[in-house]
C-alpha atoms as a PDB file:
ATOM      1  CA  UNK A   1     -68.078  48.270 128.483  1.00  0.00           C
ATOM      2  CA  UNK A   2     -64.600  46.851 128.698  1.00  0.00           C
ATOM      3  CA  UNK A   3     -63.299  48.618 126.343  1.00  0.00           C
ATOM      4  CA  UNK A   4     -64.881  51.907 127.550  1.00  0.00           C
ATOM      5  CA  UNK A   5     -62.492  55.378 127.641  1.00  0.00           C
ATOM      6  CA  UNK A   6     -59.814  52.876 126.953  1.00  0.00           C
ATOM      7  CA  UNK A   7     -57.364  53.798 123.633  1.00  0.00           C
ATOM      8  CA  UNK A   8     -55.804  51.184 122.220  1.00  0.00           C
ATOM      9  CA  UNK A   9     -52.370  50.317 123.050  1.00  0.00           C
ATOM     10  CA  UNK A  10     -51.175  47.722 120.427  1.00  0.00           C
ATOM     11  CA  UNK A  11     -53.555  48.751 117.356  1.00  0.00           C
ATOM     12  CA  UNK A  12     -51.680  49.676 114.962  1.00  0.00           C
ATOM     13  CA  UNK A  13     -52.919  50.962 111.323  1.00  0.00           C
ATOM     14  CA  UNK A  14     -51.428  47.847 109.952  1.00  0.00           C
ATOM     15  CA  UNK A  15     -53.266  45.712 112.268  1.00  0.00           C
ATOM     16  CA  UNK A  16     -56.433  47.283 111.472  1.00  0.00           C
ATOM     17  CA  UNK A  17     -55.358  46.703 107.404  1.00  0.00           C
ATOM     18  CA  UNK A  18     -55.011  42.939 108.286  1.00  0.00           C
ATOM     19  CA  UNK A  19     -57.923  42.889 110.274  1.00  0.00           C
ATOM     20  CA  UNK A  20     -59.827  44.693 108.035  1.00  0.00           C
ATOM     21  CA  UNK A  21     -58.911  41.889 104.980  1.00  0.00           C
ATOM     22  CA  UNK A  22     -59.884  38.822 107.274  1.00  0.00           C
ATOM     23  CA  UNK A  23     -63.028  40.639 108.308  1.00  0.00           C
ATOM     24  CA  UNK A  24     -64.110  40.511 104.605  1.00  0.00           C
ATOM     25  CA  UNK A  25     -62.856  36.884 104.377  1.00  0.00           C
ATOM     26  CA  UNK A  26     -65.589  35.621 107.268  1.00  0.00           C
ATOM     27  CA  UNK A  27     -68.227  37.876 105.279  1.00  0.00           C
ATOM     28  CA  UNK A  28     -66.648  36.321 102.172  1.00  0.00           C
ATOM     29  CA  UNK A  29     -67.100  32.485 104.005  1.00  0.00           C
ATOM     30  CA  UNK A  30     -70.746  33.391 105.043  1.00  0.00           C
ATOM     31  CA  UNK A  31     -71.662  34.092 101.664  1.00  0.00           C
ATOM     32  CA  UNK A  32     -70.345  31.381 100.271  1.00  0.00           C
ATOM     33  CA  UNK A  33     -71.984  28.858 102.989  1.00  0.00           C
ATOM     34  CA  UNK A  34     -75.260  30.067 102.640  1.00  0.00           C
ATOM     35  CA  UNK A  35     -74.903  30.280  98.530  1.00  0.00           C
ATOM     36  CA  UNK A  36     -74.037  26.094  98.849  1.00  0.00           C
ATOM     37  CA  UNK A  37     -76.257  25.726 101.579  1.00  0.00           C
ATOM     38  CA  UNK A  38     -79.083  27.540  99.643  1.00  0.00           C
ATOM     39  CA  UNK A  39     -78.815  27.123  96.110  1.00  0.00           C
ATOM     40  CA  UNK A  40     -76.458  24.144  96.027  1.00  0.00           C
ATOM     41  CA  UNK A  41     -77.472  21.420  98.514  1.00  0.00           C
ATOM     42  CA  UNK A  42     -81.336  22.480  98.998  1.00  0.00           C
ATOM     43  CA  UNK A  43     -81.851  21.643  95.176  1.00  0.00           C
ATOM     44  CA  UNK A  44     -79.653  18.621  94.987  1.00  0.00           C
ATOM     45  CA  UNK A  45     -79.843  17.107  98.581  1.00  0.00           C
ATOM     46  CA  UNK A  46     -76.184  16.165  97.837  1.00  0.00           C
ATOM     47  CA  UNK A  47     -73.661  15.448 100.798  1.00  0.00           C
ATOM     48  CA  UNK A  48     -71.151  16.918  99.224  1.00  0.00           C
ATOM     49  CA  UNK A  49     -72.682  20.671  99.091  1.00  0.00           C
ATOM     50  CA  UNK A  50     -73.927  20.071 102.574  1.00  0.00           C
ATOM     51  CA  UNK A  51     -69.859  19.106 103.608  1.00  0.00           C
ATOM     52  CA  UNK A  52     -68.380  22.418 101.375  1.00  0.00           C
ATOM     53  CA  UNK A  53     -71.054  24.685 102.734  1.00  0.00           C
ATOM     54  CA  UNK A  54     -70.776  23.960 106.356  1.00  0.00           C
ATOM     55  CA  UNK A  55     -67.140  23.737 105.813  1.00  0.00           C
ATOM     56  CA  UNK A  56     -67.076  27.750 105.082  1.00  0.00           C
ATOM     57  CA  UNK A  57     -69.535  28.435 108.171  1.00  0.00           C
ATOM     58  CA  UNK A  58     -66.498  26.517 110.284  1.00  0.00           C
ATOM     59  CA  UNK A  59     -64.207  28.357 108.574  1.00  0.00           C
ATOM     60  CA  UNK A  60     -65.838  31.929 109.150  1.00  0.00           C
ATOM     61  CA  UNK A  61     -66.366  30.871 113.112  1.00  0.00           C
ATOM     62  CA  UNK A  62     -62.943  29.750 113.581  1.00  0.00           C
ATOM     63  CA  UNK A  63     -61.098  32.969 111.663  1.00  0.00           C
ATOM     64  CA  UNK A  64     -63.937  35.396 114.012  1.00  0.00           C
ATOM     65  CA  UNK A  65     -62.057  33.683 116.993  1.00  0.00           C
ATOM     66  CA  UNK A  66     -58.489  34.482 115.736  1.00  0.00           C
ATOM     67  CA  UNK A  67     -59.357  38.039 114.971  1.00  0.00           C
ATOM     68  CA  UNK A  68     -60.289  38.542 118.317  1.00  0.00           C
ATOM     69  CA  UNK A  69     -57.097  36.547 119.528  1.00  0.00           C
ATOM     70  CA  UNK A  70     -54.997  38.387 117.551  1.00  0.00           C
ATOM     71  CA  UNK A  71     -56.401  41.647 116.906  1.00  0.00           C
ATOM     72  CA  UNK A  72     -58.378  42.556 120.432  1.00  0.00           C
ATOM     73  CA  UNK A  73     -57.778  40.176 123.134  1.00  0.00           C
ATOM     74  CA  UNK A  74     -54.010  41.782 123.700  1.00  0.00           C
ATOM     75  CA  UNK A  75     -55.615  45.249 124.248  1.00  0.00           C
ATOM     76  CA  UNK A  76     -56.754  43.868 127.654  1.00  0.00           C
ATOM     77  CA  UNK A  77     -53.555  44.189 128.884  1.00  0.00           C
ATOM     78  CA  UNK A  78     -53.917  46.324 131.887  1.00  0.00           C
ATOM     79  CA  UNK A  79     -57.460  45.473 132.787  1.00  0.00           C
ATOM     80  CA  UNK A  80     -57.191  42.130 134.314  1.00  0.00           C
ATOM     81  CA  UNK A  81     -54.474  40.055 135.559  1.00  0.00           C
ATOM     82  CA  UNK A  82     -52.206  38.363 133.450  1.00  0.00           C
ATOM     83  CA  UNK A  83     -52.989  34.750 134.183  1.00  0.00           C
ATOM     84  CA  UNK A  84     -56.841  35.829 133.787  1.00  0.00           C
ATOM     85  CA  UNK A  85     -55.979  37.619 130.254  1.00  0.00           C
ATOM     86  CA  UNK A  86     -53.873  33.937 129.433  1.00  0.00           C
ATOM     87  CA  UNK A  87     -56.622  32.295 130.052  1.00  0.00           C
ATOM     88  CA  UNK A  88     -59.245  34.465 128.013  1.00  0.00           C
ATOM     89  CA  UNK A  89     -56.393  33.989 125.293  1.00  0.00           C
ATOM     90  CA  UNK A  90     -55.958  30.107 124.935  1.00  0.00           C
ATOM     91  CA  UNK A  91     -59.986  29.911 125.101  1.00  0.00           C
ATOM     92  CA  UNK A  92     -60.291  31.799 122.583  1.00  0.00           C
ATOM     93  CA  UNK A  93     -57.059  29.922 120.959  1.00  0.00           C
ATOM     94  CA  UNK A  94     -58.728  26.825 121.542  1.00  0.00           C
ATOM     95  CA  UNK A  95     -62.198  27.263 119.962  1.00  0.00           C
ATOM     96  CA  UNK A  96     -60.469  29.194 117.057  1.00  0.00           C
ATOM     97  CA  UNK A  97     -58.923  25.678 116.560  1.00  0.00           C
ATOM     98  CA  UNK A  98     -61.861  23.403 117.412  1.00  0.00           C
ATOM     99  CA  UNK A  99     -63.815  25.485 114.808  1.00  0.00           C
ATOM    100  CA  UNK A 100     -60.967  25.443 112.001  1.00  0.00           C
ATOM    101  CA  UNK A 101     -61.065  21.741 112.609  1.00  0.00           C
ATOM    102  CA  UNK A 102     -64.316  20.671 112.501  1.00  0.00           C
ATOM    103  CA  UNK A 103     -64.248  22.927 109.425  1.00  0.00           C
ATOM    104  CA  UNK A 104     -61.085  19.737 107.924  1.00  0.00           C
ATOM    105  CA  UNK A 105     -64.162  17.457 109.260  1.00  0.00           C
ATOM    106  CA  UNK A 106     -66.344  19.082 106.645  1.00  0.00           C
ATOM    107  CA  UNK A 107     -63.246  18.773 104.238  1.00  0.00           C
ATOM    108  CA  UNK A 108     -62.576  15.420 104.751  1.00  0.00           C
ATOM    109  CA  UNK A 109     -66.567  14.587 104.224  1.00  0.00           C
ATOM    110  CA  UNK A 110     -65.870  16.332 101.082  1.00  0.00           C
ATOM    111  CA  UNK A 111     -62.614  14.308 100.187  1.00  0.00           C
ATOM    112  CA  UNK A 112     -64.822  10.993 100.994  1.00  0.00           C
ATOM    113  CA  UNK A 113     -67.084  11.733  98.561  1.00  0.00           C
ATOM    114  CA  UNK A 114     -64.865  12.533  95.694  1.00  0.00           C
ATOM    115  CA  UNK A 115     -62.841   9.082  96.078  1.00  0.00           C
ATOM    116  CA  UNK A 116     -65.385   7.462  97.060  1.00  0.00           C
ATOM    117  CA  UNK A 117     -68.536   8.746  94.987  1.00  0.00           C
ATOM    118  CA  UNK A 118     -72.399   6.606  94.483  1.00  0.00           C
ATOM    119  CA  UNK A 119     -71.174   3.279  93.045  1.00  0.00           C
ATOM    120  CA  UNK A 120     -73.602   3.680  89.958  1.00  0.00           C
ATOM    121  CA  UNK A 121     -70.997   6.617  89.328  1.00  0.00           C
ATOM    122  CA  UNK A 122     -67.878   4.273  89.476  1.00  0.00           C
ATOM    123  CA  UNK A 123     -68.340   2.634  86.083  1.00  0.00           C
ATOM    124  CA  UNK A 124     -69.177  -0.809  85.134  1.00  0.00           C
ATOM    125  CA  UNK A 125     -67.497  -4.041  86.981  1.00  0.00           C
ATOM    126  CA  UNK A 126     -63.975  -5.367  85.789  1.00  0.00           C
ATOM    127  CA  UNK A 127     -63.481  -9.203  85.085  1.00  0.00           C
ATOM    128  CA  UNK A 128     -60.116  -8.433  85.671  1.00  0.00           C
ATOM    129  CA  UNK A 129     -58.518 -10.687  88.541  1.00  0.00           C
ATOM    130  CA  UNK A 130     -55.712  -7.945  89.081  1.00  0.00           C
ATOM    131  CA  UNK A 131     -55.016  -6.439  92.582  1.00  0.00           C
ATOM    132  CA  UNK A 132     -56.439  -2.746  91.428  1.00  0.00           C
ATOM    133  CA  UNK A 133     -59.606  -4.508  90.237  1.00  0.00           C
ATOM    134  CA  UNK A 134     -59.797  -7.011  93.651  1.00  0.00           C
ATOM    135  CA  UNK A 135     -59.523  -3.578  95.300  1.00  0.00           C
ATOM    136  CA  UNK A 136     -62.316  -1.617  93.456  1.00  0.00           C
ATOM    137  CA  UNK A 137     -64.425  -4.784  93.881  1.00  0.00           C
ATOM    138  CA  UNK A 138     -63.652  -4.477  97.818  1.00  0.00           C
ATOM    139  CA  UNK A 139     -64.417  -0.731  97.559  1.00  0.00           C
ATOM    140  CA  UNK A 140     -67.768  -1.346  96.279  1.00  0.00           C
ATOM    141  CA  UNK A 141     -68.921  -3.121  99.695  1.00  0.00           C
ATOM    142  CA  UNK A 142     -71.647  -0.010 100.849  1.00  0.00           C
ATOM    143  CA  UNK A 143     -70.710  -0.725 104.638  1.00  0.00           C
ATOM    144  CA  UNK A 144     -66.535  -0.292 103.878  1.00  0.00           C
ATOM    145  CA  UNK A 145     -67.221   2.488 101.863  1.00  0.00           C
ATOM    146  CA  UNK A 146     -69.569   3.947 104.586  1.00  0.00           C
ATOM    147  CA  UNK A 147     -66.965   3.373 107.574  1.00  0.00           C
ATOM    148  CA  UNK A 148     -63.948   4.591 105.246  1.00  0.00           C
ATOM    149  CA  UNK A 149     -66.094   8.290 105.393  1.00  0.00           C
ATOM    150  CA  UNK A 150     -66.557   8.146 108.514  1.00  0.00           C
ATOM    151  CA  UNK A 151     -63.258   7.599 109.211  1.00  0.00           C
ATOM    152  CA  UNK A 152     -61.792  10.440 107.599  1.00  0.00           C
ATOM    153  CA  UNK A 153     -64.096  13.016 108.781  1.00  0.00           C
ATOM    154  CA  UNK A 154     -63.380  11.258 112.475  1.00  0.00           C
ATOM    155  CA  UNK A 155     -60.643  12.025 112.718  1.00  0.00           C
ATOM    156  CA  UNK A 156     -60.162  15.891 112.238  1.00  0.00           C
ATOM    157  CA  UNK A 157     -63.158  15.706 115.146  1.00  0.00           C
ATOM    158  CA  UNK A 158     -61.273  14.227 117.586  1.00  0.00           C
ATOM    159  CA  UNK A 159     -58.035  16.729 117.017  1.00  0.00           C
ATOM    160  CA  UNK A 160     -60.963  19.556 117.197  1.00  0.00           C
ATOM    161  CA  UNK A 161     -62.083  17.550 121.144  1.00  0.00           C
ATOM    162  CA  UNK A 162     -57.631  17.634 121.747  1.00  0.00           C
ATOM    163  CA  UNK A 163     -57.656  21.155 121.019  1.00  0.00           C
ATOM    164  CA  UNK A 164     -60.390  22.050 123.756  1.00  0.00           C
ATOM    165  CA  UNK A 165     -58.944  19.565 126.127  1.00  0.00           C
ATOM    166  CA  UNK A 166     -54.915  19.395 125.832  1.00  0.00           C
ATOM    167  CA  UNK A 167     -53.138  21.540 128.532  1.00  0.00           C
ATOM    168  CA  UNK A 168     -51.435  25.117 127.976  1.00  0.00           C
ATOM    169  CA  UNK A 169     -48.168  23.996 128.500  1.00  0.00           C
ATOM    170  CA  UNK A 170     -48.242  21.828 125.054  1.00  0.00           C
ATOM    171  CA  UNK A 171     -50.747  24.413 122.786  1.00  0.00           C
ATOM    172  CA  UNK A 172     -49.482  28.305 124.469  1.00  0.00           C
ATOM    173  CA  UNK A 173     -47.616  30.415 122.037  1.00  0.00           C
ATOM    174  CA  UNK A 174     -44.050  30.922 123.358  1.00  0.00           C
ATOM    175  CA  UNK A 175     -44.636  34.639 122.960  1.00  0.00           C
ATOM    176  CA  UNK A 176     -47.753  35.045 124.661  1.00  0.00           C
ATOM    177  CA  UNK A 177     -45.883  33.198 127.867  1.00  0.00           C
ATOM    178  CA  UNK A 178     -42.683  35.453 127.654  1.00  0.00           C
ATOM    179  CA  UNK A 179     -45.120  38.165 127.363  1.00  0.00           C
ATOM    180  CA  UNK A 180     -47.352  37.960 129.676  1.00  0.00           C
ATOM    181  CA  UNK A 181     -46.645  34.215 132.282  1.00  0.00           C
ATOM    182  CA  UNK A 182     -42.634  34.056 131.905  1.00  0.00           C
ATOM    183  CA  UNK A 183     -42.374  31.247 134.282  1.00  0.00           C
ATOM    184  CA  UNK A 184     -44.763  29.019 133.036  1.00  0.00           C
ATOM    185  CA  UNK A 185     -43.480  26.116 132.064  1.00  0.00           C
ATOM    186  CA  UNK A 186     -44.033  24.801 128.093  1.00  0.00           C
ATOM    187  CA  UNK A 187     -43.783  21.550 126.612  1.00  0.00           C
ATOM    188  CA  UNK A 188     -42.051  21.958 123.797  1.00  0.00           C
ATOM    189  CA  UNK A 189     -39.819  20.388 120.503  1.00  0.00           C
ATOM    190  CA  UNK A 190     -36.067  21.103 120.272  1.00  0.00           C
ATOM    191  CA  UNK A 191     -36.943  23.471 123.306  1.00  0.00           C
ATOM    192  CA  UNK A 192     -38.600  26.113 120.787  1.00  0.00           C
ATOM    193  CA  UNK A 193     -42.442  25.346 119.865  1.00  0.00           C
ATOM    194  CA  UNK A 194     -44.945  23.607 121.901  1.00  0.00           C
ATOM    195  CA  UNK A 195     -45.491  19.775 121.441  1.00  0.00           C
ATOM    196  CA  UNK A 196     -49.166  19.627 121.193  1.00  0.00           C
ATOM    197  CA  UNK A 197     -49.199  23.043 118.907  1.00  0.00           C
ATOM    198  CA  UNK A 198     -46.333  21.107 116.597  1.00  0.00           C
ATOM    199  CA  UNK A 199     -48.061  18.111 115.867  1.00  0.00           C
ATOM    200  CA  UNK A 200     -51.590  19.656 115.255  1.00  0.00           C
ATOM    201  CA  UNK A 201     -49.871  22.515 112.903  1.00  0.00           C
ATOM    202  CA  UNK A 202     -46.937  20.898 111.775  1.00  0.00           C
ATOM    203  CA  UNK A 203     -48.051  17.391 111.135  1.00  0.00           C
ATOM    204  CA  UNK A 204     -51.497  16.746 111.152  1.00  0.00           C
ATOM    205  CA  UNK A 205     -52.900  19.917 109.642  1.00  0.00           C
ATOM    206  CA  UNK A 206     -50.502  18.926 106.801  1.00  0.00           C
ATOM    207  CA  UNK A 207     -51.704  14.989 105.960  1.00  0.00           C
ATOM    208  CA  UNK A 208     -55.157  16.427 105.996  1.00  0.00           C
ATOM    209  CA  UNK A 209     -55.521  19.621 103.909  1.00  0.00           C
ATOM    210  CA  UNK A 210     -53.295  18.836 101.247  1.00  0.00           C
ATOM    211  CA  UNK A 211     -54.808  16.346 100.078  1.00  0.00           C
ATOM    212  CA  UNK A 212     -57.253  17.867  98.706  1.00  0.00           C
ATOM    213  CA  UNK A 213     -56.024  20.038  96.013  1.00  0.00           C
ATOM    214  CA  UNK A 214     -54.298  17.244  94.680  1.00  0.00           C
ATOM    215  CA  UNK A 215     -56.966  14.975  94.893  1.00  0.00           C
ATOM    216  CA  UNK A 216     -59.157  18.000  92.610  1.00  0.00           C
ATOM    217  CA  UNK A 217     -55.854  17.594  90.224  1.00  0.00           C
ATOM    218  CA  UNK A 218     -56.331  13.680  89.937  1.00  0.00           C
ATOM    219  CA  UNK A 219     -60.144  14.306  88.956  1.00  0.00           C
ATOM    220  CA  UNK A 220     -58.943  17.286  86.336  1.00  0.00           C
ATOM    221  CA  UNK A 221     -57.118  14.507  85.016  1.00  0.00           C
ATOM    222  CA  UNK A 222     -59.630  12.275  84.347  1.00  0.00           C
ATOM    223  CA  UNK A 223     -62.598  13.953  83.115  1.00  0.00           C
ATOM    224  CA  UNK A 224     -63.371  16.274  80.589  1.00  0.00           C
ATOM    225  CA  UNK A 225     -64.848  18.999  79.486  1.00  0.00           C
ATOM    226  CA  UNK A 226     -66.454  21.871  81.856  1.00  0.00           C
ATOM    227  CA  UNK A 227     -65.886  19.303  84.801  1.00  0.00           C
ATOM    228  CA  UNK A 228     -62.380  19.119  84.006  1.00  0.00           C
ATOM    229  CA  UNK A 229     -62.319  22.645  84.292  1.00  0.00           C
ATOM    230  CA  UNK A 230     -64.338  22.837  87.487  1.00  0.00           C
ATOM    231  CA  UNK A 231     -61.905  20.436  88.980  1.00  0.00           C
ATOM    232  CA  UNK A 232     -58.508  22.315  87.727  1.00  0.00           C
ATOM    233  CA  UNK A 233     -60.141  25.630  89.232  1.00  0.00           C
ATOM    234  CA  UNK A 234     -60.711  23.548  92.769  1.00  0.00           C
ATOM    235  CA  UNK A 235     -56.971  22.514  92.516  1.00  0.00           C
ATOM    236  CA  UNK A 236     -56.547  25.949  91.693  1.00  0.00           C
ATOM    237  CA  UNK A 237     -58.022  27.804  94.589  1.00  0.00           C
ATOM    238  CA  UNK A 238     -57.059  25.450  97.665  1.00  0.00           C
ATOM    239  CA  UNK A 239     -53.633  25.852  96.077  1.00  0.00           C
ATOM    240  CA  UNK A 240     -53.332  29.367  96.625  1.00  0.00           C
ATOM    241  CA  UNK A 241     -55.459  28.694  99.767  1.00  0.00           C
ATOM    242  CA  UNK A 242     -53.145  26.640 101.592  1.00  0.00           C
ATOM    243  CA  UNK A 243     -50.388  28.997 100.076  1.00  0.00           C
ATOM    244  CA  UNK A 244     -51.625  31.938 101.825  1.00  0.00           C
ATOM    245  CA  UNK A 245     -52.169  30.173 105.258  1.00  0.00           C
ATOM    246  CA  UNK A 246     -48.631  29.064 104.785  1.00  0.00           C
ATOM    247  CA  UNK A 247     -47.439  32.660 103.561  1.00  0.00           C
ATOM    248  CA  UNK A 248     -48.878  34.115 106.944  1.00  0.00           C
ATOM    249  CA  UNK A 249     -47.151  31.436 109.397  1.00  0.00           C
ATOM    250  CA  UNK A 250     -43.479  32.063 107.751  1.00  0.00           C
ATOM    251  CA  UNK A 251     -44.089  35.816 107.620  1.00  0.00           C
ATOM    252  CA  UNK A 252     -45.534  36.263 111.429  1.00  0.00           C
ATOM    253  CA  UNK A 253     -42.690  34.126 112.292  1.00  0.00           C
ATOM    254  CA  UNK A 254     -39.733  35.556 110.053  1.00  0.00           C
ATOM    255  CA  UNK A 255     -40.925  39.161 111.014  1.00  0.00           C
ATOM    256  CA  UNK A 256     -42.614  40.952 108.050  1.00  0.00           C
ATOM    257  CA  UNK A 257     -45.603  42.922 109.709  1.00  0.00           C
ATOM    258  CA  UNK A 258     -46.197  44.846 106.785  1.00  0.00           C
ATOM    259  CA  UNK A 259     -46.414  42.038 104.158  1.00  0.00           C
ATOM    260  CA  UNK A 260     -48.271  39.654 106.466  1.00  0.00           C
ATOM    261  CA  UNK A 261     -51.321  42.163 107.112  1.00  0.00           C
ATOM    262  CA  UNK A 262     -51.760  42.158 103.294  1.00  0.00           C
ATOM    263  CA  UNK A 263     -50.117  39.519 100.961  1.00  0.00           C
ATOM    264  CA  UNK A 264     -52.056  36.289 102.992  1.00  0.00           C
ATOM    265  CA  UNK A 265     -55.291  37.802 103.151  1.00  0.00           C
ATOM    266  CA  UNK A 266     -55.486  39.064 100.100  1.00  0.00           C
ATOM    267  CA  UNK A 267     -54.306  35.581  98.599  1.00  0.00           C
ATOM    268  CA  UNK A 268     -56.878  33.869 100.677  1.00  0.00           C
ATOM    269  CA  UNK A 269     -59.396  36.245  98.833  1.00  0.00           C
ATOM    270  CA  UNK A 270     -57.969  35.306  95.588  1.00  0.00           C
ATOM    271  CA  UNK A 271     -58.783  31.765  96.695  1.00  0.00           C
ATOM    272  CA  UNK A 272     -61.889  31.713  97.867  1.00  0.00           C
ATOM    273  CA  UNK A 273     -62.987  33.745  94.480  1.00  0.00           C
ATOM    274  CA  UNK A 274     -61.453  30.997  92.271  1.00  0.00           C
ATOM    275  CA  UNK A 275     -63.468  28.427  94.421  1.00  0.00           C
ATOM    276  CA  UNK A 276     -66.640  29.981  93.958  1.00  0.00           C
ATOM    277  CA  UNK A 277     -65.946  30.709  90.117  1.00  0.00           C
ATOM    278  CA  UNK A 278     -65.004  26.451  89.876  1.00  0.00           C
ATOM    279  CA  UNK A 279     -68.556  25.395  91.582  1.00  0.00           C
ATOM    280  CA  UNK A 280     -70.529  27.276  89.372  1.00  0.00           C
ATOM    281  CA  UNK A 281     -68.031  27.308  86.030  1.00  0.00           C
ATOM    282  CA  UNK A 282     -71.342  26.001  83.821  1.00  0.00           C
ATOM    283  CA  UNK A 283     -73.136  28.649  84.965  1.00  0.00           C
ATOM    284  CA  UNK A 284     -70.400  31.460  83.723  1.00  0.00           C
ATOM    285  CA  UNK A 285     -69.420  29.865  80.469  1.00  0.00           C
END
């Protein structure tokens, strides 16, 4: 074993706090996959239960990959060379990311189907010869809509194919090469954080999740009733979802090990509880 007679060196009890959280968060995301997967989508054959649970499984395979990045992979140290422990760390960098993003694939099949739902769903035709009702009556074309879908969860894919595929020197953390490969050479921004890492984080990550919650916010505001309450709860929990992802970037990068390993995770908990409570709100009334 590789591990074998070895103590860890970089462990500390506040890692194993932190990694203790995000362990229940992927048993947390497994649950909730195979409740949608199970008792949502098998009774309704509805994409979007089929999108939200497989979105969750994503979600639970990526976070499994950044525990180990994070958490385990560093504790090599010692046992290998350091380009050979680089290189175990950007794979497993690199399918941490290819799994969070074909888990904003999932998300985006999700988004598609909430702006653009069945057509018998989208109300009667306008006679209206206004540009909102020309576009509804161009939105109502099966093939657009279909290729608009596809679109969106496209996308997301192809960053998810980047992320295997783009070179170190525009994804490696700047601490893992001063740590371990100091003269390996970075593509970076404003000579401080990778290119390829920047835009994927930074820009893309960005235009794609949150939309979402706002998009749940939009519905809230339209409907009524226990639907308007499932929606508001939706807004509710990617809210403090996308909080807590943010929370844990500005923390690991403003320096607050102690907060990090438990304000993020627990919000992400607090998320993903709110989430489940919102999909199943007519159940609990």
């Amino acid at each position: 074993m590789i591990f074998q007679d070895i103590i860890f060196q970089f462990f500390t009890i506040w890692d194993g706090i932190e990694s203790g959280l995000y362990y229940a968060i992927v048993g947390f995301y497994f649950l909730i996959f195979a409740y949608f997967l199970l008792m949502r989508y098998r009774v309704s054959k509805k994409l979007f239960w089929l999108y939200f649970s497989v979105l969750f499984l994503f979600l639970a395979a990526g976070r499994g990959f950044f525990i180990v990045y994070y958490f385990y992979a560093p504790e090599l140290f010692g046992t290998m060379s350091n380009l050979e422990l680089v290189g175990i760390m950007m794979l497993l960098y690199r399918l941490a990311t290819f799994s969070t993003w074909m888990g904003i694939a999932c998300l985006m099949g999700v988004f598609g189907t909430l702006i653009f739902p069945p057509i018998t769903e989208m109300g009667a035709s306008s006679d209206k010869t206004d540009i909102k009702a020309k576009i509804k009556k161009i939105l109502k074309n099966k093939n657009l809509r279909f290729l608009l879908k596809m679109c969106l969860i496209a996308i997301p894919i192809i960053v998810a194919i980047l992320a295997l595929t783009l070179p170190d020197a525009v994804l490696m953390d700047p601490d893992i090469r001063d740590q371990y490969v100091p003269s390996f050479q970075l593509v970076t921004i404003f000579d401080w954080y990778p290119a390829g890492r920047a835009v994927i984080n930074f820009i893309l990550l960005p235009l794609m999740v949150f939309l979402i919650p706002f998009i749940f916010v939009y519905l809230a505001l339209k409907t009524f009733g226990v639907l308007r309450r499932s929606y508001a709860l939706n807004a509710i929990g990617f809210f403090i979802y996308f909080f807590g992802r943010i929370i844990q970037g500005l923390l690991e990068t403003f320096g607050f090990p102690h907060v990090r390993a438990i304000l993020p995770p627990l919000l992400i908990l607090l998320s993903l509880l709110i989430i489940v409570i919102a999909n199943n709100y007519e159940q609990l009334r």
